[in-house]
Protein backbone atom coordinates (compact mmCIF):
# COMPACT_ATOMS: atom_id res chain seq x y z
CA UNK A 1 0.00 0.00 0.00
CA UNK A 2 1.28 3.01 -0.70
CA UNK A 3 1.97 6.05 1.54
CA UNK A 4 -0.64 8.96 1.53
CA UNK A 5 -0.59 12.50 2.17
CA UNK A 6 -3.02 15.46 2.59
CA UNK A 7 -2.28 18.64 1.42
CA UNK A 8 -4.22 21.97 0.30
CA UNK A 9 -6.18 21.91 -2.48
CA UNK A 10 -4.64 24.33 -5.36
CA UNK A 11 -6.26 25.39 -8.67
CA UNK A 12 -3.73 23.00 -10.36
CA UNK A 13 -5.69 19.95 -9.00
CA UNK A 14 -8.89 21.13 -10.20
CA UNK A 15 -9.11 18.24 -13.07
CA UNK A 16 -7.97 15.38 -10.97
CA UNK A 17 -11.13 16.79 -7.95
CA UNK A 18 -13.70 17.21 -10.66
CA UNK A 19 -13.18 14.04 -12.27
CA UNK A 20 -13.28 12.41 -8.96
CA UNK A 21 -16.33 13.94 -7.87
CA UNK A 22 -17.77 13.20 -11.04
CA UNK A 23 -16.74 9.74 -10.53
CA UNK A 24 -18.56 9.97 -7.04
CA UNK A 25 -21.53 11.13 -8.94
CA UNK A 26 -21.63 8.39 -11.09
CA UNK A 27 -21.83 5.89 -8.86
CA UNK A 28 -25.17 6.94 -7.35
CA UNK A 29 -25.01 6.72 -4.10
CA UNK A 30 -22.46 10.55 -3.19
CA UNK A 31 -25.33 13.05 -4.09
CA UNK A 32 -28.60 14.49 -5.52
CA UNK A 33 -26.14 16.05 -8.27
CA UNK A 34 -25.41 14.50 -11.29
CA UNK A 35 -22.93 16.38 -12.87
CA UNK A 36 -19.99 18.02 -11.10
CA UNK A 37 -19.67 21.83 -11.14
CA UNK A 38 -17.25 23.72 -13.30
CA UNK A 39 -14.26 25.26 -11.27
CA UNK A 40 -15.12 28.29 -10.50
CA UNK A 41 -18.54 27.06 -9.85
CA UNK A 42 -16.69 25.00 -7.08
CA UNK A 43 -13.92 27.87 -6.15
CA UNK A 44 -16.69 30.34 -5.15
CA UNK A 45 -19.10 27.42 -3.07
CA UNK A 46 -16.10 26.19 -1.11
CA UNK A 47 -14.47 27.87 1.49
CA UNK A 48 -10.65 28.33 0.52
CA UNK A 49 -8.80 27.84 4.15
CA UNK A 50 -10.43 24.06 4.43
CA UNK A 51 -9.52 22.49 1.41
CA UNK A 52 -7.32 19.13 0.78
CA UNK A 53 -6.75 16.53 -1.12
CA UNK A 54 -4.80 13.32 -0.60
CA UNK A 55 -1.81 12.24 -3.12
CA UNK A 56 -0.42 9.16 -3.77
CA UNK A 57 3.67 8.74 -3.42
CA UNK A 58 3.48 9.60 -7.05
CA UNK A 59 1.61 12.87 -6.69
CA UNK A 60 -1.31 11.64 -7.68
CA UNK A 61 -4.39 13.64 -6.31
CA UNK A 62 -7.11 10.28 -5.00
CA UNK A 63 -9.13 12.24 -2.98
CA UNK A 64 -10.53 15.74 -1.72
CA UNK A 65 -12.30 17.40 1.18
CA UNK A 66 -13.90 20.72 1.19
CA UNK A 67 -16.44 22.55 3.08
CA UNK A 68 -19.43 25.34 2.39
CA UNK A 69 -20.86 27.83 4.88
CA UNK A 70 -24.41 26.72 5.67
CA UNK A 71 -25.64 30.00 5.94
CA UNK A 72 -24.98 33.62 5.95
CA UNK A 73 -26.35 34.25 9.22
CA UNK A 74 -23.70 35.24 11.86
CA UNK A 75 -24.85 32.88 14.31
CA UNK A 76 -24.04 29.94 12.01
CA UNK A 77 -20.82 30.86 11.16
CA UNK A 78 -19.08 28.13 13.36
CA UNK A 79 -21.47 25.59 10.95
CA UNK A 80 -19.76 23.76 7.98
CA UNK A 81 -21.33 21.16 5.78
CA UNK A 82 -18.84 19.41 3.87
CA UNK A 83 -18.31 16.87 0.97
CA UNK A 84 -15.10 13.65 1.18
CA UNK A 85 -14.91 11.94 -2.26
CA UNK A 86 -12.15 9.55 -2.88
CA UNK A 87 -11.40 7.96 -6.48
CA UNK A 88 -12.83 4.70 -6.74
CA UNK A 89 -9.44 2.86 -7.69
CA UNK A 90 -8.11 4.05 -4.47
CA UNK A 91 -11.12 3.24 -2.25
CA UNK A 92 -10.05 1.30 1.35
CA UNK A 93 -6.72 3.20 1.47
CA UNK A 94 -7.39 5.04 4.39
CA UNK A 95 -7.81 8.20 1.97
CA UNK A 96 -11.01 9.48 3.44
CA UNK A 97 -9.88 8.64 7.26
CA UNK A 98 -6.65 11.16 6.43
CA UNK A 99 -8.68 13.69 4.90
CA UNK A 100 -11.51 14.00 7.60
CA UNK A 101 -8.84 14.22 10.39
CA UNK A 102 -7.27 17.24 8.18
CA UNK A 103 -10.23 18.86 7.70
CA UNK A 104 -11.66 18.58 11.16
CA UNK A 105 -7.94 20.30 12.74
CA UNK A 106 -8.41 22.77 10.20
CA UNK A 107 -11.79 24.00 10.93
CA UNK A 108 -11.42 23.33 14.85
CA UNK A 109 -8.43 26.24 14.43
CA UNK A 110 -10.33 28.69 12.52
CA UNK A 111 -13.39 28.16 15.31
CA UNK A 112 -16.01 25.87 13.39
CA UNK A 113 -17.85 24.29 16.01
CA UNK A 114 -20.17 21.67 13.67
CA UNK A 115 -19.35 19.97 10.71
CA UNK A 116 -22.11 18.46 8.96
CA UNK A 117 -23.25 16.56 5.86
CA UNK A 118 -26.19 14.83 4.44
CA UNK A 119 -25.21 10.79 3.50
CA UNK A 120 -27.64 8.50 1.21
CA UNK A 121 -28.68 5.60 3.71
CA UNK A 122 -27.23 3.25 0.85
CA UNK A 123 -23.33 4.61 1.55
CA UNK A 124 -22.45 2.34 4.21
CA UNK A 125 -18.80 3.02 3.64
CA UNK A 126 -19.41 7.19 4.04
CA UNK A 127 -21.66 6.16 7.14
CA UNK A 128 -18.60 3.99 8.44
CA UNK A 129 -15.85 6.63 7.18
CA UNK A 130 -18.19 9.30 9.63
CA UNK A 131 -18.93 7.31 12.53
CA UNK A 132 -15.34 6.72 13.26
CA UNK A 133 -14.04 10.20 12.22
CA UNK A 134 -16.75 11.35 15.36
CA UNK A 135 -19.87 12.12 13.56
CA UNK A 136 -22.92 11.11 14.63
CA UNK A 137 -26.64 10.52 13.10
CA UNK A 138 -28.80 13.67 13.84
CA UNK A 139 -31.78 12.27 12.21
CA UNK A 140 -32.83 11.11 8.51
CA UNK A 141 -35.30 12.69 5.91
CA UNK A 142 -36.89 10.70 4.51
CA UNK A 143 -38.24 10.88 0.92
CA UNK A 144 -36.65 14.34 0.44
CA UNK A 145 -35.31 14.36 -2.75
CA UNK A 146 -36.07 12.26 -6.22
CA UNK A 147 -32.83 11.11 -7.53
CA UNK A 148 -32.88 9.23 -10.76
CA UNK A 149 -36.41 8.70 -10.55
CA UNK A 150 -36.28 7.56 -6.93
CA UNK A 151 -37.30 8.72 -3.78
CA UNK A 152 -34.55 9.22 -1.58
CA UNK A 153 -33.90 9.34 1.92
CA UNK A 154 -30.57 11.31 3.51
CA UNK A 155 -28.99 10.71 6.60
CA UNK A 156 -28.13 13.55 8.47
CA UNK A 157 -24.66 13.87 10.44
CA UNK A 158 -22.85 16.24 12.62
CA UNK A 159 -19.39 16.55 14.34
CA UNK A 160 -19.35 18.57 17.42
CA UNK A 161 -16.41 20.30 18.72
CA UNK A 162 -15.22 18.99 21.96
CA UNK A 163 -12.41 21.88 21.81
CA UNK A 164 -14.42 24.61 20.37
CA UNK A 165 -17.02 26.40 22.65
């Protein structure tokens, strides 16, 4: 297996993140989107200080992290939600375990207090990924989307701060 490391995302990995999220999209199961966003679509809906990806020993960008503010509001602005996608080939790597614990150090530094996300009951492996990164199930809505021509339920987690009050 080889090594893995998280840095920041750059503008120069933009191909290698939309062609894995696109890859995450294609497999059914990441979001309600089907088609990933153009870059600076994605530059201006992610916040710039908590962005990574994880490369291979050959430089090889396998997998990202980034979060969104959930609202404008001043009283949410300790609130991320966030999105992990990791390329398919590189799946069980320990990819998505390295780029949650970046992210979460990162946004515990500049004060976020919650990260959150929305998970399709269906990605066990996300749901796994979460649970042992410190998230836990806030509650599921049910039947809020159509998705393909589905129905489609989404789990809802959140990471507390223990360090940030």
């Amino acid at each position: 297996m080889a090594e893995l490391t998280v840095r920041p995302m750059t503008t120069e990995d933009a191909d290698a993140v939309l062609a894995i999220y696109q890859a995450g999209l294609d497999a059914g199961d990441a979001s309600f989107e089907t088609a990933a966003p153009t870059w600076p679509a994605f530059d201006a809906a992610k916040l710039a200080d908590h962005r990574f990806v994880a490369v291979d020993t050959d430089g090889a960008v396998i997998g990202w992290v980034a979060v969104s503010p959930t609202s404008t509001r001043a009283v949410y602005a300790g609130v991320v939600e966030h999105s992990v996608y990791v390329n398919p080939a590189a799946q069980g790597r320990g990819a998505g375990r390295l780029l949650l614990a970046a992210l979460i150090a990162s946004t515990e530094a500049s004060g976020v207090w919650t990260i959150q996300s929305g998970v399709f009951p269906e990605n066990t492996a996300s749901l796994a990924l979460h649970r042992r990164a410190g998230f836990r199930v806030i509650g599921t809505r049910e039947r809020v989307g159509r998705h393909h021509g589905r129905w489609r339920d989404v789990i809802l987690l959140e990471r507390r701060s223990p360090t940030v009050d």
